[in-house]
C-alpha atoms as a PDB file:
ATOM      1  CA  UNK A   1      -3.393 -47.619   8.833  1.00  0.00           C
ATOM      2  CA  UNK A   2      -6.743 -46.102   9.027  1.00  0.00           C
ATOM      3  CA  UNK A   3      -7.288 -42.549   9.698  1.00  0.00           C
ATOM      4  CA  UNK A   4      -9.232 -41.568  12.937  1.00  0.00           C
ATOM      5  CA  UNK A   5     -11.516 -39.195  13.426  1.00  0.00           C
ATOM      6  CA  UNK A   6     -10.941 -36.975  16.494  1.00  0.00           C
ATOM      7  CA  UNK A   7     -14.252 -35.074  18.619  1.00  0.00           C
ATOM      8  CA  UNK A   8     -14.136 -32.268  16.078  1.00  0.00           C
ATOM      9  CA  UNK A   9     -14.846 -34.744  13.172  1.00  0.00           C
ATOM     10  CA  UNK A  10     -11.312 -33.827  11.272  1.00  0.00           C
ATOM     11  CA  UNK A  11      -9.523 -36.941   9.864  1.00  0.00           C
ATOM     12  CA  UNK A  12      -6.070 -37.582  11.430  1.00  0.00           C
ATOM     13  CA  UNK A  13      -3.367 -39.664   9.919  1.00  0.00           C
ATOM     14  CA  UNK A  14      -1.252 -41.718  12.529  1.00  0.00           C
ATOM     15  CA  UNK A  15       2.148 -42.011  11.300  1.00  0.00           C
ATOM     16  CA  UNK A  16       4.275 -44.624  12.878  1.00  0.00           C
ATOM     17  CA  UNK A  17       7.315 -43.635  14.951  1.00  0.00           C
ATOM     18  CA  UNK A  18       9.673 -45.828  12.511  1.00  0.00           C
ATOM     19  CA  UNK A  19       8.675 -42.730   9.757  1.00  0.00           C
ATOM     20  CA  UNK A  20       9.388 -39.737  11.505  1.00  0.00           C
ATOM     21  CA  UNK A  21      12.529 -37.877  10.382  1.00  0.00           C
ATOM     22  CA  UNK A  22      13.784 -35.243  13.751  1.00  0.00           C
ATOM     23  CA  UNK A  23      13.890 -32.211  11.550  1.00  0.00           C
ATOM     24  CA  UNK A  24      15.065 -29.105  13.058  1.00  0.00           C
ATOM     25  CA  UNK A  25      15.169 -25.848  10.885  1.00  0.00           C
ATOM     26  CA  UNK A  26      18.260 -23.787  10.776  1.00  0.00           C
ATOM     27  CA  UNK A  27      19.000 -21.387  13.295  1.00  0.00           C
ATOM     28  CA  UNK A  28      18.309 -17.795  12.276  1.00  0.00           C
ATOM     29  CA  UNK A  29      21.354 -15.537  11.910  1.00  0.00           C
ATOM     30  CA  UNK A  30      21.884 -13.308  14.786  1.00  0.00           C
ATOM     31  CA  UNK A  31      20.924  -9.898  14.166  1.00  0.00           C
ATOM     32  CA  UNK A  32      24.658  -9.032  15.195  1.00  0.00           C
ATOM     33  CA  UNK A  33      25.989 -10.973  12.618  1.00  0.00           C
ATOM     34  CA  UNK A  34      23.895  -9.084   9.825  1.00  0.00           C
ATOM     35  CA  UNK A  35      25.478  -6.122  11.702  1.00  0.00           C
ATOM     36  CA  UNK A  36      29.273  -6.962  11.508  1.00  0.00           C
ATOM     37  CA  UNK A  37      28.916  -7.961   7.632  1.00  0.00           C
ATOM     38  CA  UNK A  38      26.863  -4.445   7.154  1.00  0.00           C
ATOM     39  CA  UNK A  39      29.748  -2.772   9.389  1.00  0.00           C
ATOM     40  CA  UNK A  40      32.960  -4.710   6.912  1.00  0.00           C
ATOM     41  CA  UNK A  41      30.740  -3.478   3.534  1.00  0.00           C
ATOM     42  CA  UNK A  42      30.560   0.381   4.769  1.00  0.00           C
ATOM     43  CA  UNK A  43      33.141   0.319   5.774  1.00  0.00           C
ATOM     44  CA  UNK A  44      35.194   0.038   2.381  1.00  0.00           C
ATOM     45  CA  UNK A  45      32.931   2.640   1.059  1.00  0.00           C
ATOM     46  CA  UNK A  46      33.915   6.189   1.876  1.00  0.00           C
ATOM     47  CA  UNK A  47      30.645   7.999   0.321  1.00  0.00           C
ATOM     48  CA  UNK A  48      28.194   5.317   1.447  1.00  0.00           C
ATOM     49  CA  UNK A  49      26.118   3.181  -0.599  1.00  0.00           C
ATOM     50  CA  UNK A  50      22.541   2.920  -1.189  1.00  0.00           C
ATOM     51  CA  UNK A  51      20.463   0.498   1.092  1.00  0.00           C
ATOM     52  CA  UNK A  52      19.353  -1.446  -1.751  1.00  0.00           C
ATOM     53  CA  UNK A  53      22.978  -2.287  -2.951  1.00  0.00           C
ATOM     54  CA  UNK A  54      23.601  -2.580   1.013  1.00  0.00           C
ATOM     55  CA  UNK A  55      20.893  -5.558   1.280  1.00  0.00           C
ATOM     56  CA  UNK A  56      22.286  -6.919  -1.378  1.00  0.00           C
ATOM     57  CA  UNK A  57      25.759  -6.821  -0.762  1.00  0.00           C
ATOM     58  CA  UNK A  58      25.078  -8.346   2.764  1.00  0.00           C
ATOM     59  CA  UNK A  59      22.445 -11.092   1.580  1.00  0.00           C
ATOM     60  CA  UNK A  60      25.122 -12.723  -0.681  1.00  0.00           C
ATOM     61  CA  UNK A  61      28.042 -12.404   1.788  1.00  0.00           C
ATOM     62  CA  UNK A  62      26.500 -15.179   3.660  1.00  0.00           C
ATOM     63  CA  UNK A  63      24.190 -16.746   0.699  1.00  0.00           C
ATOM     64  CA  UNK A  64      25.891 -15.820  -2.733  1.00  0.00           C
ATOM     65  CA  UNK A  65      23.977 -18.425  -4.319  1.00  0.00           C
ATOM     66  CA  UNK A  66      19.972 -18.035  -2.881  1.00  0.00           C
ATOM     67  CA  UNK A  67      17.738 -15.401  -4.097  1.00  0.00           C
ATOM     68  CA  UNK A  68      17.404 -12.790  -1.247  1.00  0.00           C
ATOM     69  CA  UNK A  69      14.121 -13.003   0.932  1.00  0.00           C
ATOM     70  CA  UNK A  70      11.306 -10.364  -0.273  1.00  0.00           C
ATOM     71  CA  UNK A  71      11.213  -9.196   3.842  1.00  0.00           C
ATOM     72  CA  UNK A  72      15.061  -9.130   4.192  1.00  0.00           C
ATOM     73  CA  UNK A  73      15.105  -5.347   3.367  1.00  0.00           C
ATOM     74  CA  UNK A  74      13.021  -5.146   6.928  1.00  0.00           C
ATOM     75  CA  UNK A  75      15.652  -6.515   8.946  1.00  0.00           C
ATOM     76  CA  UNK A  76      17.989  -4.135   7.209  1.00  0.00           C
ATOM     77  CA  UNK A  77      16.236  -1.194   7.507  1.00  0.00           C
ATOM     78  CA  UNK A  78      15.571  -2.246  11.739  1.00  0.00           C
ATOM     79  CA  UNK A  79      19.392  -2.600  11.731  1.00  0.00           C
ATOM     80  CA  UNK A  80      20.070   0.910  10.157  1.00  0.00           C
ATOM     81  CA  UNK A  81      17.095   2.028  12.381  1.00  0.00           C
ATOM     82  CA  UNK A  82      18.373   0.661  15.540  1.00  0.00           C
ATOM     83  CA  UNK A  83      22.267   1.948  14.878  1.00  0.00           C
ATOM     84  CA  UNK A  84      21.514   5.860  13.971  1.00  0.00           C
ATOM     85  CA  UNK A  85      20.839   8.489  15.710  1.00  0.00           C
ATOM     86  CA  UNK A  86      19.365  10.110  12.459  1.00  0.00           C
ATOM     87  CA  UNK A  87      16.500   7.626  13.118  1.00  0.00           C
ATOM     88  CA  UNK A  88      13.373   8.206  15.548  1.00  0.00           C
ATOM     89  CA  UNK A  89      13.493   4.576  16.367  1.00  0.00           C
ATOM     90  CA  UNK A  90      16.822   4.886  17.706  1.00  0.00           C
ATOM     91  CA  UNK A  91      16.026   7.612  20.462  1.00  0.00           C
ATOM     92  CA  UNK A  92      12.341   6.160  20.794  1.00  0.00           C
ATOM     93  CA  UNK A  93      14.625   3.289  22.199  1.00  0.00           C
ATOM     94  CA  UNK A  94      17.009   5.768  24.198  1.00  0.00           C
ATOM     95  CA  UNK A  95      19.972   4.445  22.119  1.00  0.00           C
ATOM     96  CA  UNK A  96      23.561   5.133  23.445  1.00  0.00           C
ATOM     97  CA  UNK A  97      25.805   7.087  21.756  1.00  0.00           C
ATOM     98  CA  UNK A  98      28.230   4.232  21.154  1.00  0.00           C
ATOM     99  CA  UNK A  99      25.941   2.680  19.263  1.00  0.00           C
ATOM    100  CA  UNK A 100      25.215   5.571  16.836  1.00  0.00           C
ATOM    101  CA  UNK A 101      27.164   3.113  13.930  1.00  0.00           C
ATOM    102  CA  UNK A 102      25.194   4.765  10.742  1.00  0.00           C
ATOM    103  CA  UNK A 103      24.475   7.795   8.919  1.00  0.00           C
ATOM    104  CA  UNK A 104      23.080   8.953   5.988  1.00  0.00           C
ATOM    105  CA  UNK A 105      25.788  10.937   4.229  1.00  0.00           C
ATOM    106  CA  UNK A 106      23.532  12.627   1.747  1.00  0.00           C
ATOM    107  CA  UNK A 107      20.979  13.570   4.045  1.00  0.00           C
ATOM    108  CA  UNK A 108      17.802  11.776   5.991  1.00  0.00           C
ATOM    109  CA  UNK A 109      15.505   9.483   3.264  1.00  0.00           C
ATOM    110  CA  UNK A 110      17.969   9.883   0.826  1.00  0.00           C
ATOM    111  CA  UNK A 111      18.472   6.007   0.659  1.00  0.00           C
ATOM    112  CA  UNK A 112      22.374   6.478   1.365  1.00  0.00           C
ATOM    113  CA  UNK A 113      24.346   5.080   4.627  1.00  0.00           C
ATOM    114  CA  UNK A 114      27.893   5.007   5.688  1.00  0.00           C
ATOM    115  CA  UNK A 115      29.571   3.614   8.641  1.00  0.00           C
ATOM    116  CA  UNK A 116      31.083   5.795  11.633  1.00  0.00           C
ATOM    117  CA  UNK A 117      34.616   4.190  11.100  1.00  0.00           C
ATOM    118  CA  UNK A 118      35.525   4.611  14.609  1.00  0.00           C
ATOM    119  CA  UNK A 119      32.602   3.778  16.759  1.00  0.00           C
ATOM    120  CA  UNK A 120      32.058   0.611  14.552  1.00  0.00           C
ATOM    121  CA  UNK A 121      35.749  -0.419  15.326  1.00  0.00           C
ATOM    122  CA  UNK A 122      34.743   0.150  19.149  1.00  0.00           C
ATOM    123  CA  UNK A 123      31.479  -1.698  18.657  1.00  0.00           C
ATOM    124  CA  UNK A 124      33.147  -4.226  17.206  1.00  0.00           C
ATOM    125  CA  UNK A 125      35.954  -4.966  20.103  1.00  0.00           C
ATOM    126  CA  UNK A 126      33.075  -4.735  22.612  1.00  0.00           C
ATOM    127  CA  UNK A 127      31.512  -7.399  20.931  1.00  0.00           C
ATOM    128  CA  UNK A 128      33.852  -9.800  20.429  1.00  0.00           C
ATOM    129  CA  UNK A 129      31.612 -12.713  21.051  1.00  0.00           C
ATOM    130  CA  UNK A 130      32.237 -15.908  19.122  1.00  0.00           C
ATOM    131  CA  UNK A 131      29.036 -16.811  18.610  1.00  0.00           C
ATOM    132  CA  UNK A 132      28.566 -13.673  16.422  1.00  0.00           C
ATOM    133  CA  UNK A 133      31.539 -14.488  14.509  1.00  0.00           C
ATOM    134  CA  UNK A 134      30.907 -16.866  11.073  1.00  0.00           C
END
């Protein structure tokens, strides 16, 4: 086939149907389920653990195998963020106190987070969605 030009003088390719593949990309994990694997890591750690060994710990949970995204320390970070009252974000979004999950055990910017043991079991019976499971 030729290619056409369309009114803004590019060059399009027609493809016919017969060669087109229905390609849908994988469905992002739910932030939840980042949340529950972040919640089962802490909480086997009584002192904590540094957010770096956190992100890491949780990337390979799900993909032991595949080199961790440069930007998955963001969604961390929003996690943590979103899930302690020690952050601004957190009251900036007029968080509950049932979701206060995190803490930073050696003290604010000190890299270190722990789990509140008992509001993360409650979070975690209040959302007992499947969907969030594996």
């Amino acid at each position: 086939m030729r290619p056409l030009e369309n009114d803004l003088g590019r060059r399009e390719v027609n493809i016919p149907v017969e060669f087109m593949v229905d390609y849908a990309p994988p469905r992002p994990i739910s932030n939840k389920i980042w949340l529950r694997e972040m919640i089962r890591i802490l909480s086997s750690r009584l002192l904590g653990m540094h957010v770096e060994q956190l992100e890491l710990a949780v990337w390979a949970s799900r993909y032991p195998a595949t080199p961790m995204p440069k930007r998955f320390h963001k969604l961390i970070q929003i996690i943590l963020s979103q899930h302690s009252a020690q952050s601004v974000v957190f009251h900036q979004r007029k968080g509950r106190a049932a979701d206060d999950l995190f803490y930073s055990p050696a003290g604010k910017g000190s890299g270190t987070w722990a789990v509140h043991k008992a509001k993360a079991e409650a979070w975690l019976k209040r959302h007992q969605d499947p969907r969030c499971m594996d």
